[in-house]
Each structure stands twice: as C-alpha cells, then as structure tokens.
C-alpha atoms as a PDB file:
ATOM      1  CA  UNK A   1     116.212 -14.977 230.914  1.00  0.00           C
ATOM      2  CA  UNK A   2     118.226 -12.286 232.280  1.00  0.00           C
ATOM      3  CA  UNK A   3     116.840  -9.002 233.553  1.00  0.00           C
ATOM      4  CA  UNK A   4     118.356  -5.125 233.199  1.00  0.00           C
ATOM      5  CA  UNK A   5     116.626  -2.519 234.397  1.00  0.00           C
ATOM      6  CA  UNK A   6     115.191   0.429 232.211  1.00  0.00           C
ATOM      7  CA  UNK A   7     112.526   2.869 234.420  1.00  0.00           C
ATOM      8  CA  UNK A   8     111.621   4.543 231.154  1.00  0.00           C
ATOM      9  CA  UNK A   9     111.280   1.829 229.013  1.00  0.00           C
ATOM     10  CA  UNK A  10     107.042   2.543 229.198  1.00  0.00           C
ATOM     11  CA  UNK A  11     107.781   5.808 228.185  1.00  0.00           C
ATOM     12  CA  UNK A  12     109.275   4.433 224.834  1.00  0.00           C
ATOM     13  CA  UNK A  13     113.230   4.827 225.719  1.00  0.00           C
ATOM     14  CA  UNK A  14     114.125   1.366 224.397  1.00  0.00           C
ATOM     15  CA  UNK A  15     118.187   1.361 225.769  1.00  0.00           C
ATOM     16  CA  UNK A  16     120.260   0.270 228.414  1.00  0.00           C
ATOM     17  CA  UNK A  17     123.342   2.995 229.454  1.00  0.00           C
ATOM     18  CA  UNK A  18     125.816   3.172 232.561  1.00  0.00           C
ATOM     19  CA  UNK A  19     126.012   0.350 234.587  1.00  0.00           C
ATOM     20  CA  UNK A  20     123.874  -1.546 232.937  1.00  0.00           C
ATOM     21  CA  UNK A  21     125.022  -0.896 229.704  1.00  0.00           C
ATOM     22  CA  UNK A  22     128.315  -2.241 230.961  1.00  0.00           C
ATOM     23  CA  UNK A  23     126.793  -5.325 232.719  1.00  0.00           C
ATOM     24  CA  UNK A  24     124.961  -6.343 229.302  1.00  0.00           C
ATOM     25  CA  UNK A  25     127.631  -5.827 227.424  1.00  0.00           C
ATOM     26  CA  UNK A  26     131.179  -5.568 228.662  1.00  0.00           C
ATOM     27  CA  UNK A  27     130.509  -8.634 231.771  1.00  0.00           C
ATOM     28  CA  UNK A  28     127.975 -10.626 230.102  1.00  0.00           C
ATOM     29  CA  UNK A  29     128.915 -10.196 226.197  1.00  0.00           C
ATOM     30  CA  UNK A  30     125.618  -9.757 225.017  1.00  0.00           C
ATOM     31  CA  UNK A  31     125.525  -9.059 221.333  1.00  0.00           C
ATOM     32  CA  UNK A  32     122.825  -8.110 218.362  1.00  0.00           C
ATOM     33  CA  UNK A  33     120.272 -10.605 218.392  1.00  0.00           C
ATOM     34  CA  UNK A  34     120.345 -11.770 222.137  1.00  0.00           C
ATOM     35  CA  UNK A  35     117.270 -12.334 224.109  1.00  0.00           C
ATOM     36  CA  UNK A  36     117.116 -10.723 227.288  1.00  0.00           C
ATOM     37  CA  UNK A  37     114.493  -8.950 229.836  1.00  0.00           C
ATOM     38  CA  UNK A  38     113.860  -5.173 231.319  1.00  0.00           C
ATOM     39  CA  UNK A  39     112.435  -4.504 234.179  1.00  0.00           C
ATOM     40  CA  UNK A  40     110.989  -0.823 234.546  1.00  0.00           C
ATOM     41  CA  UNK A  41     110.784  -1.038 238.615  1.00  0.00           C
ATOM     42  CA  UNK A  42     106.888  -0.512 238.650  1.00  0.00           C
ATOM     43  CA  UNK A  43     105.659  -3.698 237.731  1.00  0.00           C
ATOM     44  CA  UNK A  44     106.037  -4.046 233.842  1.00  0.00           C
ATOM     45  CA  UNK A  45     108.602  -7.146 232.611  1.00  0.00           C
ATOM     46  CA  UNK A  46     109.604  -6.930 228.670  1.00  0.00           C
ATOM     47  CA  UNK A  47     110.894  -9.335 226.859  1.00  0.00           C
ATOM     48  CA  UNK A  48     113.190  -7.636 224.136  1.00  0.00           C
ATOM     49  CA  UNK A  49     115.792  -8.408 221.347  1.00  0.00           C
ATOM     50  CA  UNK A  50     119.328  -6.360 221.701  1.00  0.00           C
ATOM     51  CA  UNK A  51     118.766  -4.886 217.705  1.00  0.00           C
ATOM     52  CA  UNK A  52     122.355  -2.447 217.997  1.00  0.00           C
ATOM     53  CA  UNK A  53     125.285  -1.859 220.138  1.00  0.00           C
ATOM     54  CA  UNK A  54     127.415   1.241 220.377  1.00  0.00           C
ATOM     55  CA  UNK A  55     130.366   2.492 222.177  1.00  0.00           C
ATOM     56  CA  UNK A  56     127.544   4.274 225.012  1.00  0.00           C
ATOM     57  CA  UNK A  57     124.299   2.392 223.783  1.00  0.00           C
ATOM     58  CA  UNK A  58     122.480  -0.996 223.924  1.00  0.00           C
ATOM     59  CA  UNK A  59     119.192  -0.878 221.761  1.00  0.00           C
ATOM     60  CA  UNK A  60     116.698  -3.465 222.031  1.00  0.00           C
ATOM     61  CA  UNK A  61     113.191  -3.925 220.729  1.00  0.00           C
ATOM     62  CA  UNK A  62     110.357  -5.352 222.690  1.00  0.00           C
ATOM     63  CA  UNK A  63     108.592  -8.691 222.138  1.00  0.00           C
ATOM     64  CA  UNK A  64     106.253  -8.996 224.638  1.00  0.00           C
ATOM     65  CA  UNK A  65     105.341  -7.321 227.685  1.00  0.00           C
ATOM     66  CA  UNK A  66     104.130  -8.286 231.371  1.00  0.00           C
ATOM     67  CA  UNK A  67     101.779  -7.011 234.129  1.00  0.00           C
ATOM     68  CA  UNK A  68     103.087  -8.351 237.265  1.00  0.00           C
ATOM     69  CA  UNK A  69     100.636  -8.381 239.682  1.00  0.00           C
ATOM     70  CA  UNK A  70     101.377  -6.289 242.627  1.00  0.00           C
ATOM     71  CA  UNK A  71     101.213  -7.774 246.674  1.00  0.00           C
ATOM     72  CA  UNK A  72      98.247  -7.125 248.035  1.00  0.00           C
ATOM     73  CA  UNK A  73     100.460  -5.568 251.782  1.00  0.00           C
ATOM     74  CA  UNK A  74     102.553  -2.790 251.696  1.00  0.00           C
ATOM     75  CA  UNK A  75     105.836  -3.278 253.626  1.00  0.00           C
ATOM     76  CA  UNK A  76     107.739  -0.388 254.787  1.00  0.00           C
ATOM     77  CA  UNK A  77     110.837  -0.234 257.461  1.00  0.00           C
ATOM     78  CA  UNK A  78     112.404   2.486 258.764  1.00  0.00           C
ATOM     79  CA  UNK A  79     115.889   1.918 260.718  1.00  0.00           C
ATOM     80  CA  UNK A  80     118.357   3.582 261.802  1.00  0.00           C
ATOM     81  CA  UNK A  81     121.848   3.461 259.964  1.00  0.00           C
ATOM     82  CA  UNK A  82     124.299   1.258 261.016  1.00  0.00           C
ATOM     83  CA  UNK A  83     128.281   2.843 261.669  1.00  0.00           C
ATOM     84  CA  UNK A  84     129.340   0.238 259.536  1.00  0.00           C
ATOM     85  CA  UNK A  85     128.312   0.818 255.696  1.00  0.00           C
ATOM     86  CA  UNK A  86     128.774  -2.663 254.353  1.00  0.00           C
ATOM     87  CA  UNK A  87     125.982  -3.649 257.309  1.00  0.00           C
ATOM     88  CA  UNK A  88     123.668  -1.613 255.856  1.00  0.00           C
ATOM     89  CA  UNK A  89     124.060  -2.137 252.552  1.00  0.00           C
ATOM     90  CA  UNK A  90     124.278  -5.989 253.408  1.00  0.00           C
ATOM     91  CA  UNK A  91     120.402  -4.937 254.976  1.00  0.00           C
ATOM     92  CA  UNK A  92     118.979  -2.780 251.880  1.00  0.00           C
ATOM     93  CA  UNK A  93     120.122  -5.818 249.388  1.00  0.00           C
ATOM     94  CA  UNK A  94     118.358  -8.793 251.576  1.00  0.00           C
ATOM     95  CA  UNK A  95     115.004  -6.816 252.149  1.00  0.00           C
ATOM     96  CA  UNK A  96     114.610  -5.891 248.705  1.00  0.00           C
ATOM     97  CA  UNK A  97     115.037  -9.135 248.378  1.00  0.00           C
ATOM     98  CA  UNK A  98     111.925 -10.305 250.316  1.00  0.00           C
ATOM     99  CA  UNK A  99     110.458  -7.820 248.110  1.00  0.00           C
ATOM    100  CA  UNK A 100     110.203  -4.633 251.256  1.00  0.00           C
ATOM    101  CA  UNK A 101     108.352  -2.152 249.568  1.00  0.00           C
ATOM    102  CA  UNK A 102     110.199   1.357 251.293  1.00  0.00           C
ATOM    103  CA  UNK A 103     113.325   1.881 253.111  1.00  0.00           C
ATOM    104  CA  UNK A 104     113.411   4.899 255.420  1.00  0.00           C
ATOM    105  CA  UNK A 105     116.510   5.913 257.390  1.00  0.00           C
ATOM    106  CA  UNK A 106     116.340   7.834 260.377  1.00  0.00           C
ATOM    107  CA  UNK A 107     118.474   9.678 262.622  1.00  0.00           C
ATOM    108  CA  UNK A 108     118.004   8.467 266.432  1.00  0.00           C
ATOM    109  CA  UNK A 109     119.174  10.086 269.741  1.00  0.00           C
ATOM    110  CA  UNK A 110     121.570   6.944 269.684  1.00  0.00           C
ATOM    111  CA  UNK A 111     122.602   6.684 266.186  1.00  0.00           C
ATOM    112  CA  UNK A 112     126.190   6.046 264.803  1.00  0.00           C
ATOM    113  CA  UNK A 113     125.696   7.845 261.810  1.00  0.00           C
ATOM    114  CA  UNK A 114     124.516  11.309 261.400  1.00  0.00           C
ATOM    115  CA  UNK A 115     125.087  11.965 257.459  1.00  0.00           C
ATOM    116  CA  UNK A 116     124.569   8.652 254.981  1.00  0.00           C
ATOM    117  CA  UNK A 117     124.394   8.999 250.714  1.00  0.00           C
ATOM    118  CA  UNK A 118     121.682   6.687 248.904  1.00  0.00           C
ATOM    119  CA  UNK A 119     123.221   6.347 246.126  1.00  0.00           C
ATOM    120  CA  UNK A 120     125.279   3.328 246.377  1.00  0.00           C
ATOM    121  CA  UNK A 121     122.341   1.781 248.161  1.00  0.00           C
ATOM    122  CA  UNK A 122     119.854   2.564 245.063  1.00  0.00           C
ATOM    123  CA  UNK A 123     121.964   0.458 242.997  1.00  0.00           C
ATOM    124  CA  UNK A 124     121.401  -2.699 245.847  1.00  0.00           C
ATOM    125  CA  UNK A 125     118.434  -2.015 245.526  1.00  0.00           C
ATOM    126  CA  UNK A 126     118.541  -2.201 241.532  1.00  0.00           C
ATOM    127  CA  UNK A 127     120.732  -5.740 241.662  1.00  0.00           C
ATOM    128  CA  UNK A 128     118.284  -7.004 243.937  1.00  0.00           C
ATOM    129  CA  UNK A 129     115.001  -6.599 241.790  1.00  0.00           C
ATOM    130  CA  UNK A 130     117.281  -7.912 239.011  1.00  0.00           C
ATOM    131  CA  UNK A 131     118.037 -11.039 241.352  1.00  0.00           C
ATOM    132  CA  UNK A 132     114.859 -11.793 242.975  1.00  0.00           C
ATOM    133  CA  UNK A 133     112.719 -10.780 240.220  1.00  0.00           C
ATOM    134  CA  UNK A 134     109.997  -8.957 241.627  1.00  0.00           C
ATOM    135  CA  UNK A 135     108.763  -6.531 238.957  1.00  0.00           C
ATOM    136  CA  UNK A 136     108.728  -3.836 241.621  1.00  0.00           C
ATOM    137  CA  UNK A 137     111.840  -1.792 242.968  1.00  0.00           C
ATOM    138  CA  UNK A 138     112.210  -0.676 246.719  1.00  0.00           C
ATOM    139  CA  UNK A 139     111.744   3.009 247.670  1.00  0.00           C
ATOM    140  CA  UNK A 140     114.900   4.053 249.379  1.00  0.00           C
ATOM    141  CA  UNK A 141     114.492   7.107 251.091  1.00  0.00           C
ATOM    142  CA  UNK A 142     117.781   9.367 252.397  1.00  0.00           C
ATOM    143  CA  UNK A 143     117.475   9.777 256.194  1.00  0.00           C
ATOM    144  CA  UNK A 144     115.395  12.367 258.084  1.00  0.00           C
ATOM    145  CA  UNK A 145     115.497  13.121 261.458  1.00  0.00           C
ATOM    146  CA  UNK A 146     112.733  10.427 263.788  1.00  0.00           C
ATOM    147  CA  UNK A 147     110.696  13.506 265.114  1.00  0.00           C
ATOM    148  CA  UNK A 148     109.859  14.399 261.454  1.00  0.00           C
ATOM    149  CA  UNK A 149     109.531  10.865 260.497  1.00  0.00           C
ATOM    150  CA  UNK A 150     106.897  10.534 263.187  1.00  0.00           C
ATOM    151  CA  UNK A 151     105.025  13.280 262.200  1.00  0.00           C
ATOM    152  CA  UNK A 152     104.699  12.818 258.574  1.00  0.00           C
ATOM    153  CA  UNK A 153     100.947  10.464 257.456  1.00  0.00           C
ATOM    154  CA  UNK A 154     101.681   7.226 257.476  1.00  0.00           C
ATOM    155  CA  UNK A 155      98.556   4.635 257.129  1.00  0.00           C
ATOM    156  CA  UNK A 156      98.096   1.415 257.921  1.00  0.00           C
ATOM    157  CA  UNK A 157      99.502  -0.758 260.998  1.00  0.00           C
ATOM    158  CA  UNK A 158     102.526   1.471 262.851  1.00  0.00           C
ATOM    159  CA  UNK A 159     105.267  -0.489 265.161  1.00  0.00           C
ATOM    160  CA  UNK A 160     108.188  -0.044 267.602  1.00  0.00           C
ATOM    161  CA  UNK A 161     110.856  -2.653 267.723  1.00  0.00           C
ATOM    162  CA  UNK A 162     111.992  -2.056 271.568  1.00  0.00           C
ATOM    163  CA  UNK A 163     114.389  -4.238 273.653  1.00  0.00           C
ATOM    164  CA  UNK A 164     111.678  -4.727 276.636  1.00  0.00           C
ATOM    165  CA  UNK A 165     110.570  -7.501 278.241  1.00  0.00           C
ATOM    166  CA  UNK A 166     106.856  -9.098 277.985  1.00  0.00           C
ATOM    167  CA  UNK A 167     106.026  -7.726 274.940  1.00  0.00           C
ATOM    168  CA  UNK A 168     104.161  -8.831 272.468  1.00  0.00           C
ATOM    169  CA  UNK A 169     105.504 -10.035 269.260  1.00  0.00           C
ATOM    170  CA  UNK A 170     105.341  -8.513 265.894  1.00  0.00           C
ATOM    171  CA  UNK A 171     104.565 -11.339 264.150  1.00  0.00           C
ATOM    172  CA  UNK A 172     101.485 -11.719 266.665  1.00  0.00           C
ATOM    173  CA  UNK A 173      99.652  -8.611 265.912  1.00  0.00           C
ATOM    174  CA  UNK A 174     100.237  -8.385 262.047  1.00  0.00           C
ATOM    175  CA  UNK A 175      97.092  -8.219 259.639  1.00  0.00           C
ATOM    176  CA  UNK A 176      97.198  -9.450 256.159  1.00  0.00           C
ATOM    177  CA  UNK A 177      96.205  -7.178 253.347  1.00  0.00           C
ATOM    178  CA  UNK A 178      97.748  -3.753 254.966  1.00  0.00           C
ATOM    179  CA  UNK A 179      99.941  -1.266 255.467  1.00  0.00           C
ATOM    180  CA  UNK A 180     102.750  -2.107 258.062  1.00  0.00           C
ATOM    181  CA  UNK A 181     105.589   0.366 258.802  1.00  0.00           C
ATOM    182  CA  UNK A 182     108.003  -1.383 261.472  1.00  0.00           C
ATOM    183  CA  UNK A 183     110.517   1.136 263.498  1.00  0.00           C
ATOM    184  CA  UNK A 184     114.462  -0.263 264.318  1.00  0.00           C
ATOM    185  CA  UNK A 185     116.696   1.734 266.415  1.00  0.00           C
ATOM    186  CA  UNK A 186     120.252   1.797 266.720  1.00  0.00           C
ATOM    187  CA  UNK A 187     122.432  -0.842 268.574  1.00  0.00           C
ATOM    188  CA  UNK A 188     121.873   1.336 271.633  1.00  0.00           C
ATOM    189  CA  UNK A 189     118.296   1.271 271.382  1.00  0.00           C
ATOM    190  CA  UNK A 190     115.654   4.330 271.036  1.00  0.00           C
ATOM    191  CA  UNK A 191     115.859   6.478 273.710  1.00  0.00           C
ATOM    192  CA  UNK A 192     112.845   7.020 276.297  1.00  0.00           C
ATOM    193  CA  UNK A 193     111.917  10.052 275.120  1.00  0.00           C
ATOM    194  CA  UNK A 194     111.793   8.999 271.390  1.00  0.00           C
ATOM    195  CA  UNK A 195     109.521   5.859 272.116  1.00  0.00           C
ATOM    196  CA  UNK A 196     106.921   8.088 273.803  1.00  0.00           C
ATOM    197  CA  UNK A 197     107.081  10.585 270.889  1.00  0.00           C
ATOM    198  CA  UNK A 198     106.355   7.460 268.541  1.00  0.00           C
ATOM    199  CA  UNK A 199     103.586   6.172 270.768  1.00  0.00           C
ATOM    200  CA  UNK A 200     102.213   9.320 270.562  1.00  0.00           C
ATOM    201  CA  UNK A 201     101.972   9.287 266.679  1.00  0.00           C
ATOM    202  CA  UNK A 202      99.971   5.794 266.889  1.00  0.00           C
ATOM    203  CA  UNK A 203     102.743   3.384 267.069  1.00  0.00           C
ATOM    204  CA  UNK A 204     102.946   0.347 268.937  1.00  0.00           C
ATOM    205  CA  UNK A 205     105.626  -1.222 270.745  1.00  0.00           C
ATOM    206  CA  UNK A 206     106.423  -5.049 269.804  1.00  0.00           C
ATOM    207  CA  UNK A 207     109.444  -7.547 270.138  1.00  0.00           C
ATOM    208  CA  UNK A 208     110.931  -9.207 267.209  1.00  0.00           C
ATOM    209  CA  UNK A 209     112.398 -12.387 269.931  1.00  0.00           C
ATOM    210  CA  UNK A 210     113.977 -12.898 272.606  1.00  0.00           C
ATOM    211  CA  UNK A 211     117.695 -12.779 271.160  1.00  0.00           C
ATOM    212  CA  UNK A 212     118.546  -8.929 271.219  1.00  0.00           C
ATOM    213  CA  UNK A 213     119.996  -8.270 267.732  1.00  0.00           C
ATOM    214  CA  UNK A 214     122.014  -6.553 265.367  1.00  0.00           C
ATOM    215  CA  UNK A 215     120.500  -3.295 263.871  1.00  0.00           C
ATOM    216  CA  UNK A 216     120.700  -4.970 260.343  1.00  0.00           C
ATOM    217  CA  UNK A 217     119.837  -8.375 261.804  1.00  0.00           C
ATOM    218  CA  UNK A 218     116.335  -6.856 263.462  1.00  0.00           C
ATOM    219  CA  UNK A 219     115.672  -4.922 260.400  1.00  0.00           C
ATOM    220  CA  UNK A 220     115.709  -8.508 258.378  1.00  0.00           C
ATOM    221  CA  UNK A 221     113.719 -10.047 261.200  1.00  0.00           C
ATOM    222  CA  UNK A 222     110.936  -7.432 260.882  1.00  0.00           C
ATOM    223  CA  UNK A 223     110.930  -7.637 257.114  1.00  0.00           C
ATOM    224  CA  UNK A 224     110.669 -11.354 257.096  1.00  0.00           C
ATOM    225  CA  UNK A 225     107.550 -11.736 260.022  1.00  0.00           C
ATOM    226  CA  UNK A 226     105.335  -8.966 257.697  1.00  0.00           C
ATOM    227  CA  UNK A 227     106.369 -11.765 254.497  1.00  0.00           C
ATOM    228  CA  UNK A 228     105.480 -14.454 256.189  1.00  0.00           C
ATOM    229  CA  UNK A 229     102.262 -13.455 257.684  1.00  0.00           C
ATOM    230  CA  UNK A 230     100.624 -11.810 254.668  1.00  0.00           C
ATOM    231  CA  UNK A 231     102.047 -14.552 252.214  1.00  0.00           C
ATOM    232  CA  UNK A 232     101.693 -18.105 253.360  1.00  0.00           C
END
C-alpha cells in the first residue's frame, strides 16, 4: 500500500493536490480505480479508492479507516541549524524517521545560521511519515532565539548536550513514558553563558559519547537514545 498525505481528509476533503497530486499521478501513474492510503498526520490511516482524476485533482473515496495508536513518550529536540542546508535537512528527514515528535531550531551565541525557512523541511518531514509510516507527522518549528526557547513551559525531562568531560550520559538518566526535550548546539558548542541560562530553566547537562560530533550527527544520537530507551 502506498501512502499520500491529506491533513484534512477527517474533515471530509477527500483529494490529493500539489505535490502530492503530482507524486500520485504524474511519478507513480495512479489511475481511477487504484488502491492506495492517506495519512492525515495525526494518527488516522485510510484506505481509499482513486474514483476521478483531473488536470489539478485526485479524488478518492474511503474504505476503511485506522486509529493508530499513539507512543506513549513524547520526543522533542531542539538544535541549532547547521551552515550547511542539505545537513539539516539530511537531520529533519532521519528523526522523523525514528518517529521525533517536535523539531525546534534555535539561534545560539555560536550558530552558523541566523535566518533558516521551514518550508522545504515540512515537506521532509511529509516524505518521511510517508516512508516510515508512523501515522503521526513531526512538528517543525521555525527558529527562535535560545533565551526565549528557555523560557517558554516545557514539561517533562529537560537536557543539555555539552562537550564536557565526566558527564553523565543521556541515555543513563532517561525515563520511559515522558516528556524529553534534548538541547544540541552548534559545532562550536553553547557558550558558557547560555548553558547556565538553560540550567537555570531546569535543564540538565548530559553527554551523548565520547566521540564529539557533528551538529546533525548529535541531533540523531539524541533522537535515537530517547527511542531506544522508551521502546525496547
């Protein structure tokens, strides 16, 4: 079965437009009469028939529809953007993914980029609940500045990925069943005064290994230990 992706297909809007529109129909050649499945993004799967196809429109009718059962942890990473824009997109599509629930970029004292656009990034994020499946599509949010990250109400566990030595690992003081929001700085690091700030606003500095990594690469790493300790 292959999946599009409708957000308003609860709401009774029973068509695929834009891209996928064009990935239905133009790339995959789907005609009248083909089986395929819609994802809304907030944890509905329908099965549907295409019924019509127009210059602008694919039509379908539904068949059968799914609850998929949310996880029972909430995943959440906020990182800093990476100069390079196919790193970070290469990030955004691999976390959603693992199914990370929220993607927050923030603007460090040490960041190489100041201004970023979502957009492109929304449609990873699209191709990647398409591909893994999930039912449930990441929450990318455009970048704020770490100061009014840090003060805005986050629940739940709250961590620091710092480059510092005997610390303890993330992985180690993870809870199942919760909340997690996991920090990553820039290549240069977060500055001094910025990890006080955050320790100030109940978060808690942790190592993701011994290797010092890649912005994107730490991001993955932080995404992956949450995963792993609430699902196996």
């Amino acid at each position: 079965m292959l999946y599009f992706f409708q957000p308003k297909t609860s709401e009774g809007v029973f068509h695929l437009t834009d891209d996928e529109y064009q990935h239905c129909v133009k790339v995959l050649r789907k005609k009248a009469g083909d089986e395929i499945g819609i994802f809304d993004g907030k944890g509905m799967a329908y099965h549907a028939v295409i019924t019509s196809i127009t210059g602008k429109l694919c039509e379908f009718e539904i068949t059968q529809k799914t609850q998929l059962e949310p996880r029972p942890f909430y995943n959440h990473i906020a990182i800093a953007p990476t100069k390079n824009t196919d790193r970070i997109e290469w990030f955004v599509e691999k976390a959603c993914e693992l199914g990370v629930d929220e993607i927050s970029f923030v603007l460090t004292d040490n960041c190489e980029r100041n201004k970023m656009r979502t957009e492109r990034l929304e449609k990873k994020a699209v191709s990647a609940l398409k591909q893994s499946k999930s039912g449930f599509l990441t929450r990318i949010n455009p970048m704020v500045k770490l100061k009014d990250f840090l003060k805005a109400d986050h629940n739940g566990l709250k961590f620091i990925a710092v480059v510092e030595p005997d610390l303890p690992y993330l992985s180690n003081e993870l809870k199942s069943s919760q909340e997690v929001i996991t920090l990553i700085g820039p290549e240069g690091d977060f500055s001094k005064v910025e990890v006080t700030e955050a320790l100030s606003q109940g978060f808690r500095k942790v190592s993701l290994g011994k290797s010092t990594l890649r912005t994107e690469t730490a991001g993955l790493m932080a995404a992956h230990m949450v995963n792993v300790v609430n699902e196996y």
